[in-house]
N, C-alpha and C. Protein backbone atom coordinates (compact mmCIF):
# COMPACT_ATOMS: atom_id res chain seq x y z
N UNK A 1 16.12 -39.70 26.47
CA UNK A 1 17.00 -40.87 26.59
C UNK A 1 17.61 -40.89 27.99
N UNK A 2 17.66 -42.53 28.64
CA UNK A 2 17.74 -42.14 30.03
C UNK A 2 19.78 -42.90 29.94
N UNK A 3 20.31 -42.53 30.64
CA UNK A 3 21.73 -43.12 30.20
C UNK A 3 21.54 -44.20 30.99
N UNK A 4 22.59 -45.63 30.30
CA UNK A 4 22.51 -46.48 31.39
C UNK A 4 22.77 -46.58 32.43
N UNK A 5 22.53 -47.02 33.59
CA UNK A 5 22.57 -47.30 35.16
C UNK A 5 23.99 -48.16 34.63
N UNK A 6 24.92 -47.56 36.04
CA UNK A 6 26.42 -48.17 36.35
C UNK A 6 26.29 -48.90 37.48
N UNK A 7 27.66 -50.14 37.35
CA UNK A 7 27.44 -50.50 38.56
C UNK A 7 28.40 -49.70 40.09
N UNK A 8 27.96 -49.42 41.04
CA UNK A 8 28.77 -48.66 41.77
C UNK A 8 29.44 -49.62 42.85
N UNK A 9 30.61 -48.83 43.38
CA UNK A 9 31.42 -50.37 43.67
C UNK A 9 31.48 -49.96 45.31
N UNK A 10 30.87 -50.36 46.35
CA UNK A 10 30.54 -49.77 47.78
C UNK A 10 31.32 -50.99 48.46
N UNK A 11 31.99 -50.65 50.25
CA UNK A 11 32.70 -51.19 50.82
C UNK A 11 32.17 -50.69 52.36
N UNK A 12 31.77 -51.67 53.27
CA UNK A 12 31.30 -51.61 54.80
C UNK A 12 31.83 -52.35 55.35
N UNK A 13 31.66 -52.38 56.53
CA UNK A 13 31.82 -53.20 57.51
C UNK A 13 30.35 -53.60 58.11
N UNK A 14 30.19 -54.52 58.50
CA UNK A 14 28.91 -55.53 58.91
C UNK A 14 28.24 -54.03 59.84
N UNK A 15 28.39 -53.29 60.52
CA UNK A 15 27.60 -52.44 61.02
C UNK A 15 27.23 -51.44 60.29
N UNK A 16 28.03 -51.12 59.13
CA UNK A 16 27.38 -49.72 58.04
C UNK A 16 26.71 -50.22 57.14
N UNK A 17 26.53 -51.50 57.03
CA UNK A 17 25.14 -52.10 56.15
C UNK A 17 23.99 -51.61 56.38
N UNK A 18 22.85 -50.93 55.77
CA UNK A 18 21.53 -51.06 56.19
C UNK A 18 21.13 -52.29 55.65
N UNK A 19 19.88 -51.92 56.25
CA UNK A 19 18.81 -53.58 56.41
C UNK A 19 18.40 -53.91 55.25
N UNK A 20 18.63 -52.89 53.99
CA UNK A 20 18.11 -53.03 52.95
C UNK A 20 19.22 -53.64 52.09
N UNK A 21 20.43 -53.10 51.82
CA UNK A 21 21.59 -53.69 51.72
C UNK A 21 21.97 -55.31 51.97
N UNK A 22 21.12 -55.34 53.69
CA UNK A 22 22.36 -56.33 54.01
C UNK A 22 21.10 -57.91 53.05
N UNK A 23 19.71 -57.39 53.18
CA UNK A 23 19.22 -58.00 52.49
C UNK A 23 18.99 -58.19 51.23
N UNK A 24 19.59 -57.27 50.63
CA UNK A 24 20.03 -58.06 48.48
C UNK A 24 21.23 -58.98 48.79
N UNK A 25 22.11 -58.90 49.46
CA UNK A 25 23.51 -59.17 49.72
C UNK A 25 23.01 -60.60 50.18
N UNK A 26 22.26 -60.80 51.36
CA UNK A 26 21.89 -62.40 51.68
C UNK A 26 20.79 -63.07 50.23
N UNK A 27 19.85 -62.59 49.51
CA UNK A 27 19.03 -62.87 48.75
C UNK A 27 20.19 -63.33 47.57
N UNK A 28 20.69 -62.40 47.40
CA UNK A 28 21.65 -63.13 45.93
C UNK A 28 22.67 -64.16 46.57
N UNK A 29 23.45 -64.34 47.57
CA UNK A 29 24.20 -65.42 47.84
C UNK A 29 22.86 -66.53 47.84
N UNK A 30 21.85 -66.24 48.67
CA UNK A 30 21.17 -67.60 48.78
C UNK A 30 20.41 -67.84 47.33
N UNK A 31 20.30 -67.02 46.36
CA UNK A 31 19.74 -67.18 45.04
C UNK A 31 20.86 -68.09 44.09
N UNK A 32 22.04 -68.61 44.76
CA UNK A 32 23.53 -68.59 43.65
C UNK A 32 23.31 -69.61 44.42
N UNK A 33 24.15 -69.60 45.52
CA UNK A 33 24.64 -70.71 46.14
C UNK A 33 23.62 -72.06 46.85
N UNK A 34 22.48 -71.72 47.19
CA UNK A 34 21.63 -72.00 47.35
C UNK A 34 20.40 -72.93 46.32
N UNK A 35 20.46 -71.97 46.27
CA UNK A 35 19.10 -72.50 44.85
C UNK A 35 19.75 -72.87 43.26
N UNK A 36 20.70 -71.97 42.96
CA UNK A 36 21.27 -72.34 41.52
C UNK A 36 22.41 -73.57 41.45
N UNK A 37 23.39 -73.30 42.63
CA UNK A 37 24.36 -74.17 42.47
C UNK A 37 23.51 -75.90 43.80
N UNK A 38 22.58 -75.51 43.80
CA UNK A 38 21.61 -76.37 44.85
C UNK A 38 22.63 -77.15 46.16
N UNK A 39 23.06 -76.40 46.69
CA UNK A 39 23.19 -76.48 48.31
C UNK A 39 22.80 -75.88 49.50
N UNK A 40 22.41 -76.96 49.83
CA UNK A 40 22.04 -76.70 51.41
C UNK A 40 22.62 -76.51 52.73
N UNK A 41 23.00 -75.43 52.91
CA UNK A 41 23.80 -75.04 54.12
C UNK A 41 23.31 -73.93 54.10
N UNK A 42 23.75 -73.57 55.64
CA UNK A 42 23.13 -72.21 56.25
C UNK A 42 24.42 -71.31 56.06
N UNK A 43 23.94 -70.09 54.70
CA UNK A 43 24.48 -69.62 54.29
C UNK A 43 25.42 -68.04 55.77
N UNK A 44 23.87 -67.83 55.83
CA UNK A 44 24.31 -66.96 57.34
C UNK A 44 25.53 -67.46 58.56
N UNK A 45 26.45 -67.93 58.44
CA UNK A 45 26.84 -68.07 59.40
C UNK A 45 27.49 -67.74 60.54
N UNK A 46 27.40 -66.57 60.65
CA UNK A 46 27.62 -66.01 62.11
C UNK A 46 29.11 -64.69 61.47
N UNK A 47 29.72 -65.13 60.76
CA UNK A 47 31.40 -64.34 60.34
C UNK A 47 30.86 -63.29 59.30
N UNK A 48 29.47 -62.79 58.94
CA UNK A 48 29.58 -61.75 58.52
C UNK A 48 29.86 -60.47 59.21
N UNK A 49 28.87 -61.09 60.72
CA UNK A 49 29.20 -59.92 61.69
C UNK A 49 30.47 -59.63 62.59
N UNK A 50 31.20 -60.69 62.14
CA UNK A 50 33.05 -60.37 62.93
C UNK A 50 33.62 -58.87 62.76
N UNK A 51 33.71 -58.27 63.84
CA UNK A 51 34.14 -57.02 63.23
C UNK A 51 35.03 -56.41 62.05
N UNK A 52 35.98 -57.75 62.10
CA UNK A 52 37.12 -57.12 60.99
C UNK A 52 36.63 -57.83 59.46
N UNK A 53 35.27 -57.90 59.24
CA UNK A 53 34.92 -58.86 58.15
C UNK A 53 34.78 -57.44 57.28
N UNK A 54 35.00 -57.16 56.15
CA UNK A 54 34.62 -56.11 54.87
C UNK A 54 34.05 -56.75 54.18
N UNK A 55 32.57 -56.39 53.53
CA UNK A 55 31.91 -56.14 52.87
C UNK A 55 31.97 -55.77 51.35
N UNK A 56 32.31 -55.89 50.26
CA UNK A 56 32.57 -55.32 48.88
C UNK A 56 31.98 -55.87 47.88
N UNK A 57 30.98 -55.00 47.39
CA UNK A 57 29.62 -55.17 46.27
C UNK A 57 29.38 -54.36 45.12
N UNK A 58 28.68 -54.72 44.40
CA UNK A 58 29.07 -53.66 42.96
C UNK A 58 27.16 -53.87 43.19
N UNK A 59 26.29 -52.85 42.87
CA UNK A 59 25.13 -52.56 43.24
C UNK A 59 24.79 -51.64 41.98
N UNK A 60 23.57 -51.79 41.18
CA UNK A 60 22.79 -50.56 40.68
C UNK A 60 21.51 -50.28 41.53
N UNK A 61 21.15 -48.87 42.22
CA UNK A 61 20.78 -48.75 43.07
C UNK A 61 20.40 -49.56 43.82
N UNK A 62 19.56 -50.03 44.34
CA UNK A 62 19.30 -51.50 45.32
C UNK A 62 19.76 -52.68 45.60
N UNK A 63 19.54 -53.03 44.18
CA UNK A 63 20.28 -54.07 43.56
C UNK A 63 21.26 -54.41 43.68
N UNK A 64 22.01 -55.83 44.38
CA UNK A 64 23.37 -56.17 44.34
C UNK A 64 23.79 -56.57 43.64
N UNK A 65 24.71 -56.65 42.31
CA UNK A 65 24.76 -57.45 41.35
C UNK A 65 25.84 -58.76 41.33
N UNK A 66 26.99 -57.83 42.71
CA UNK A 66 28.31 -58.78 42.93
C UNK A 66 28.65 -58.52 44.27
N UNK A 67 29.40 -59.75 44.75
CA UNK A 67 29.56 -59.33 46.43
C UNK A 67 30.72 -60.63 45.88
N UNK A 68 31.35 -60.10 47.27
CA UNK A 68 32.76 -60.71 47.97
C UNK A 68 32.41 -60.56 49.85
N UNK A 69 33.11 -61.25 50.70
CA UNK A 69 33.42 -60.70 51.84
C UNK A 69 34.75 -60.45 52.07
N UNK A 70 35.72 -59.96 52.51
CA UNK A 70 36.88 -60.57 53.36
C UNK A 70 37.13 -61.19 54.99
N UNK A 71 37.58 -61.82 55.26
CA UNK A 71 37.34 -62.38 56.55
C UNK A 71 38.78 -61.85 57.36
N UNK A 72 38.87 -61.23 58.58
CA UNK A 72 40.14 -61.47 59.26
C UNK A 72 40.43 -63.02 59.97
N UNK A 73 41.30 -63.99 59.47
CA UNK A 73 41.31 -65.24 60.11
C UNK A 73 43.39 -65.29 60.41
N UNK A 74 43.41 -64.72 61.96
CA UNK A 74 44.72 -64.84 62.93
C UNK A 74 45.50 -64.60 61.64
N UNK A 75 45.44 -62.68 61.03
CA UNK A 75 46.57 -62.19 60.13
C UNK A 75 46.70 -62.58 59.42
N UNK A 76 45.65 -63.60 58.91
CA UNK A 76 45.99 -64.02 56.84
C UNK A 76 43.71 -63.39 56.58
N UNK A 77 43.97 -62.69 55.49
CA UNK A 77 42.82 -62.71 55.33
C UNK A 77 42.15 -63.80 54.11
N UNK A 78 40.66 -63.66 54.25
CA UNK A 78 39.66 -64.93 53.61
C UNK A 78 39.29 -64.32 52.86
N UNK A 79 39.13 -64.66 51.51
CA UNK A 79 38.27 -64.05 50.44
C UNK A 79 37.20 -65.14 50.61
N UNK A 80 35.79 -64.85 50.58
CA UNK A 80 34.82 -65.34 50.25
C UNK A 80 33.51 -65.15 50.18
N UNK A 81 32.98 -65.90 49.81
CA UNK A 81 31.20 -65.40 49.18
C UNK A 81 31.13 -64.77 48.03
N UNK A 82 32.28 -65.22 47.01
CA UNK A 82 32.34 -64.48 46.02
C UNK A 82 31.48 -64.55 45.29
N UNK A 83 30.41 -63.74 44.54
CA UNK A 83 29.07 -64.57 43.69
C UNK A 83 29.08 -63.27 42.60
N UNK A 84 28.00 -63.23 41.61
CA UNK A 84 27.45 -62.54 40.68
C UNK A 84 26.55 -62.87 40.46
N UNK A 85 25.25 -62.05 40.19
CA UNK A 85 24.42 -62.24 39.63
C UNK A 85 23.93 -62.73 38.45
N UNK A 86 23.19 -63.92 37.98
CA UNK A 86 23.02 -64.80 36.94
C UNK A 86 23.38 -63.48 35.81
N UNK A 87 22.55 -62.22 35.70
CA UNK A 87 21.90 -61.16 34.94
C UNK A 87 23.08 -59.97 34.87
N UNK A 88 23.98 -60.40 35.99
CA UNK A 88 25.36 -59.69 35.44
C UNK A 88 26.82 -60.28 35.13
N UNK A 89 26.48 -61.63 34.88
CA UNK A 89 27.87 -62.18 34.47
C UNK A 89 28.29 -62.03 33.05
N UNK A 90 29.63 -62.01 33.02
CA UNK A 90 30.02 -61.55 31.66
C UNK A 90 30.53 -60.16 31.74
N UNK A 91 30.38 -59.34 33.01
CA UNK A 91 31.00 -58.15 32.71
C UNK A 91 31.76 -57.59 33.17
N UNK A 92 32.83 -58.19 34.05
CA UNK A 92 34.00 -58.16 34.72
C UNK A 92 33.79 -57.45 36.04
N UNK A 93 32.30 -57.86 36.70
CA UNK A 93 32.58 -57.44 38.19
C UNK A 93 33.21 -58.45 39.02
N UNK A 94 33.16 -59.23 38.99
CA UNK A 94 33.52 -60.49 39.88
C UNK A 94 35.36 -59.87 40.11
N UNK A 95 35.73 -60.16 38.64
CA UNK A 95 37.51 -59.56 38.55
C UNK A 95 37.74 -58.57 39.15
N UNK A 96 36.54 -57.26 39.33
CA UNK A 96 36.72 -56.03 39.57
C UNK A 96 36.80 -56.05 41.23
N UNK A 97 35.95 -56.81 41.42
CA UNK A 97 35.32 -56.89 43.29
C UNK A 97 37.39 -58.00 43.77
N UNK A 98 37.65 -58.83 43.16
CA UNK A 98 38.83 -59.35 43.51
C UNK A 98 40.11 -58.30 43.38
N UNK A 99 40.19 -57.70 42.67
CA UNK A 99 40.94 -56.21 42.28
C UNK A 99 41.10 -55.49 43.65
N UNK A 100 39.48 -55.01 44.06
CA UNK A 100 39.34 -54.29 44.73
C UNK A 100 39.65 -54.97 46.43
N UNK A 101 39.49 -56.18 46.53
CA UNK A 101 39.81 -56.96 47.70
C UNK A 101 41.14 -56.97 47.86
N UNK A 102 41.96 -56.71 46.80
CA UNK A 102 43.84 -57.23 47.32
C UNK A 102 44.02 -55.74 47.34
N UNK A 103 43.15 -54.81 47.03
CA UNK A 103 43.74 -53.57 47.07
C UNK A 103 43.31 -53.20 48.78
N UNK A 104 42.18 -53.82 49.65
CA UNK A 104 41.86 -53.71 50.46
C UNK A 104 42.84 -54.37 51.81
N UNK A 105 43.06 -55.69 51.12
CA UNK A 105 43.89 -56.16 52.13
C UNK A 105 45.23 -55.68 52.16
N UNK A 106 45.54 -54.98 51.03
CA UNK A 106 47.17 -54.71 51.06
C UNK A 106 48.00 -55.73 50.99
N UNK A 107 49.02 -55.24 51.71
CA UNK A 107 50.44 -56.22 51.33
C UNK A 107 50.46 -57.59 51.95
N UNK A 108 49.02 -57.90 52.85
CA UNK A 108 48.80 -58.95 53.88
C UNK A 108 48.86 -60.11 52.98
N UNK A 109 49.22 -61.25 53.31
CA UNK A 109 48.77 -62.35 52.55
C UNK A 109 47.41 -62.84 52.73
N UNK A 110 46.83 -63.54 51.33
CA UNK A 110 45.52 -63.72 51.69
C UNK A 110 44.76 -65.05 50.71
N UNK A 111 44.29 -65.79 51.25
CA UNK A 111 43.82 -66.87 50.81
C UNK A 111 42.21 -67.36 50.83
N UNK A 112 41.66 -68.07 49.97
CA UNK A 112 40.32 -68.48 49.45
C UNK A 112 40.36 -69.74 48.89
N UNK A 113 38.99 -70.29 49.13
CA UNK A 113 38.85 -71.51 48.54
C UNK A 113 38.09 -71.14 47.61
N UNK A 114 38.46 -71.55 46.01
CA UNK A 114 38.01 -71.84 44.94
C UNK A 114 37.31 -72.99 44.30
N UNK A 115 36.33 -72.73 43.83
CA UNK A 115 35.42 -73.60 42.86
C UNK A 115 36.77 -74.15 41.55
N UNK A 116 36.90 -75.78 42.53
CA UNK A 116 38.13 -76.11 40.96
C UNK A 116 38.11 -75.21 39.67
N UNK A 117 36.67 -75.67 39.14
CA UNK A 117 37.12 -74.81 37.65
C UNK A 117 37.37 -73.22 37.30
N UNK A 118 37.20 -72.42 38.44
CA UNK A 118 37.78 -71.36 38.58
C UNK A 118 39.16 -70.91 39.12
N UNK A 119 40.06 -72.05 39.04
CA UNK A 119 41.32 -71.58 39.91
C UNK A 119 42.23 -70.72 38.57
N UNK A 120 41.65 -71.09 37.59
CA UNK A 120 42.98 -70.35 36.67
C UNK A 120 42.18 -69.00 36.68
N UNK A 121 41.00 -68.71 36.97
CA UNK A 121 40.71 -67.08 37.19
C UNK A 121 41.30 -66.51 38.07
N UNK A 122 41.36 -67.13 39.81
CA UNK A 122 42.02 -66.51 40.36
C UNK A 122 43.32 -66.16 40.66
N UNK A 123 44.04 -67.33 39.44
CA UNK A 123 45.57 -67.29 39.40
C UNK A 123 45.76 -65.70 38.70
N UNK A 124 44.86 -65.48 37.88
CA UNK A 124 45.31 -64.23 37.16
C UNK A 124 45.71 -62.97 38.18
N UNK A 125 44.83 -63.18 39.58
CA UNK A 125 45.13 -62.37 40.86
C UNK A 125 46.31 -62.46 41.42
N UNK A 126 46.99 -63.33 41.28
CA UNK A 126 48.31 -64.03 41.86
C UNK A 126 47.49 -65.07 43.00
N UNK A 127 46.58 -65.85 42.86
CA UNK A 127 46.46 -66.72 43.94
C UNK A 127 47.15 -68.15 43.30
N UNK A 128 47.88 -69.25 43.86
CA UNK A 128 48.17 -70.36 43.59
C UNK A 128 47.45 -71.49 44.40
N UNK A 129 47.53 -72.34 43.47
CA UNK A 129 46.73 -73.71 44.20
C UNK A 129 47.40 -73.97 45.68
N UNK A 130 47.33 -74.02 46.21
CA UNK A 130 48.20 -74.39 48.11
C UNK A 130 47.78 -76.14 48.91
N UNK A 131 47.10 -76.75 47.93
CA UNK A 131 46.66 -77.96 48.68
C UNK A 131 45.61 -79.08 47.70
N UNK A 132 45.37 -79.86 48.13
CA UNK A 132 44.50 -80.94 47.51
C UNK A 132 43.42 -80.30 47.23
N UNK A 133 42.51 -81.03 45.87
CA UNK A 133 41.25 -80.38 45.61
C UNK A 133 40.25 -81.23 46.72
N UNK A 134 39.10 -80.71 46.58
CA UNK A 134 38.34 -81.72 47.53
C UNK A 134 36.91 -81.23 47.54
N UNK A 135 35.92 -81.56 47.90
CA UNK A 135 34.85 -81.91 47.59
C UNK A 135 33.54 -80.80 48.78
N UNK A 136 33.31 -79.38 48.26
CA UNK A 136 32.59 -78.89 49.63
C UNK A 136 30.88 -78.91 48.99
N UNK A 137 29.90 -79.70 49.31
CA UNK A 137 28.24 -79.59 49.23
C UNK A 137 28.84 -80.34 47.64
N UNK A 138 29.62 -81.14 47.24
CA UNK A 138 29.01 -81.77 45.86
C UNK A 138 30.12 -80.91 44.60
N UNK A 139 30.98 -79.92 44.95
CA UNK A 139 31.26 -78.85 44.23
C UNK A 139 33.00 -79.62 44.44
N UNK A 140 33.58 -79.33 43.43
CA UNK A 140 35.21 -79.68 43.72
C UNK A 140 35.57 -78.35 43.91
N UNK A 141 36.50 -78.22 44.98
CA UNK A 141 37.00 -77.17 45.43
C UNK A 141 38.60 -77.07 45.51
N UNK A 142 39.35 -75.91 45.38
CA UNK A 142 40.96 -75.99 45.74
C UNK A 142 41.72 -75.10 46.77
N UNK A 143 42.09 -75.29 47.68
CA UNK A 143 42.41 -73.82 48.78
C UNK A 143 43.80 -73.09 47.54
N UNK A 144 43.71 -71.88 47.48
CA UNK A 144 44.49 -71.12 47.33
C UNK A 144 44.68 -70.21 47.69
N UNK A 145 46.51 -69.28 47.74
CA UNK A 145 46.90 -68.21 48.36
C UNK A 145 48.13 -67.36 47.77
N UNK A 146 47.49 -66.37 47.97
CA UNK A 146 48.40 -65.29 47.28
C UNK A 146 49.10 -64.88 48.70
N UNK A 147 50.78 -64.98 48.19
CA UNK A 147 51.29 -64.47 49.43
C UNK A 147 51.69 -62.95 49.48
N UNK A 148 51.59 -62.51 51.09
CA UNK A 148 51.61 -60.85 51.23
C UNK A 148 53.23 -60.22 50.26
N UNK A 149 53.00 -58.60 49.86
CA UNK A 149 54.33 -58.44 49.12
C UNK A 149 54.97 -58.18 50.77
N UNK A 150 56.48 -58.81 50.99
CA UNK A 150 56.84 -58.57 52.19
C UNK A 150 58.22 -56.85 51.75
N UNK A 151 58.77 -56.94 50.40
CA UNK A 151 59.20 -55.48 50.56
C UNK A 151 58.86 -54.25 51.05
N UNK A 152 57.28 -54.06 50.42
CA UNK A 152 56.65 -53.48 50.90
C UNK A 152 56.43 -53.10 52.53
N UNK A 153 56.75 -51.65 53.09
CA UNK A 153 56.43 -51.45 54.16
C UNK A 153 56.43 -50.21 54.13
């Protein structure tokens, strides 16, 4: 009996990616965003390789099953590229990879644009709606932001 494969929860920066990595990581965003949710935009766009961008994926060996990025944008950070794999939804990586992102950014404040019908997921993070919904490739979207804890220091 072989035990089941876990998912393991790994964190880089755009240069400790290998080539093998960085390609499940582009294949499943462009498999989601791309082909499933059918938009066309060039998913690559240049801010994976920003130095202060992190990387955070839940992987069974090769395999990516969940990814996030964070973005540094002038001291507020970006959550985005949040995706899962069709074949692993339902099992709380997505929550786990957002967990693991506010634990990354710390006490910073930090904000993402949400897929409208997901904003009450990310409220459970402490993010709040911050602005008008609006419309990105066909998709209703809402900016929201969780603000930094400022006691904390």
């Amino acid at each position: 009996m072989h035990p089941e494969p876990h998912d393991e929860l790994r964190v880089a920066s755009f240069r400790d990616l290998d080539t093998t990595t960085l390609y499940e990581i582009l294949k499943l965003r462009s498999e989601v965003f791309v082909v499933e949710q059918e938009c066309a935009y060039l998913d690559p766009d240049g801010r994976d390789t920003e130095p202060g961008t992190r990387h955070l994926w839940f992987a069974q060996g090769n395999r990516v099953r969940a990814y996030l990025r964070i973005l540094s944008d002038h001291g507020v950070e970006r959550i985005g590229r949040v995706v899962t794999a069709p074949e692993a939804r339902g099992h709380g990586l997505a929550g786990r990879l957002i967990t693991e992102a506010i634990a990354v950014i710390g006490n910073r404040p930090s904000v993402l644009h949400a897929q409208a019908h997901l904003s009450d997921f990310y409220g459970r993070y402490g993010y709040v709606v911050n602005g008008p919904e609006y419309l990105e490739d066909g998709i209703p979207h809402v900016p929201m932001i969780r603000e930094g804890s400022r006691s904390a220091r």
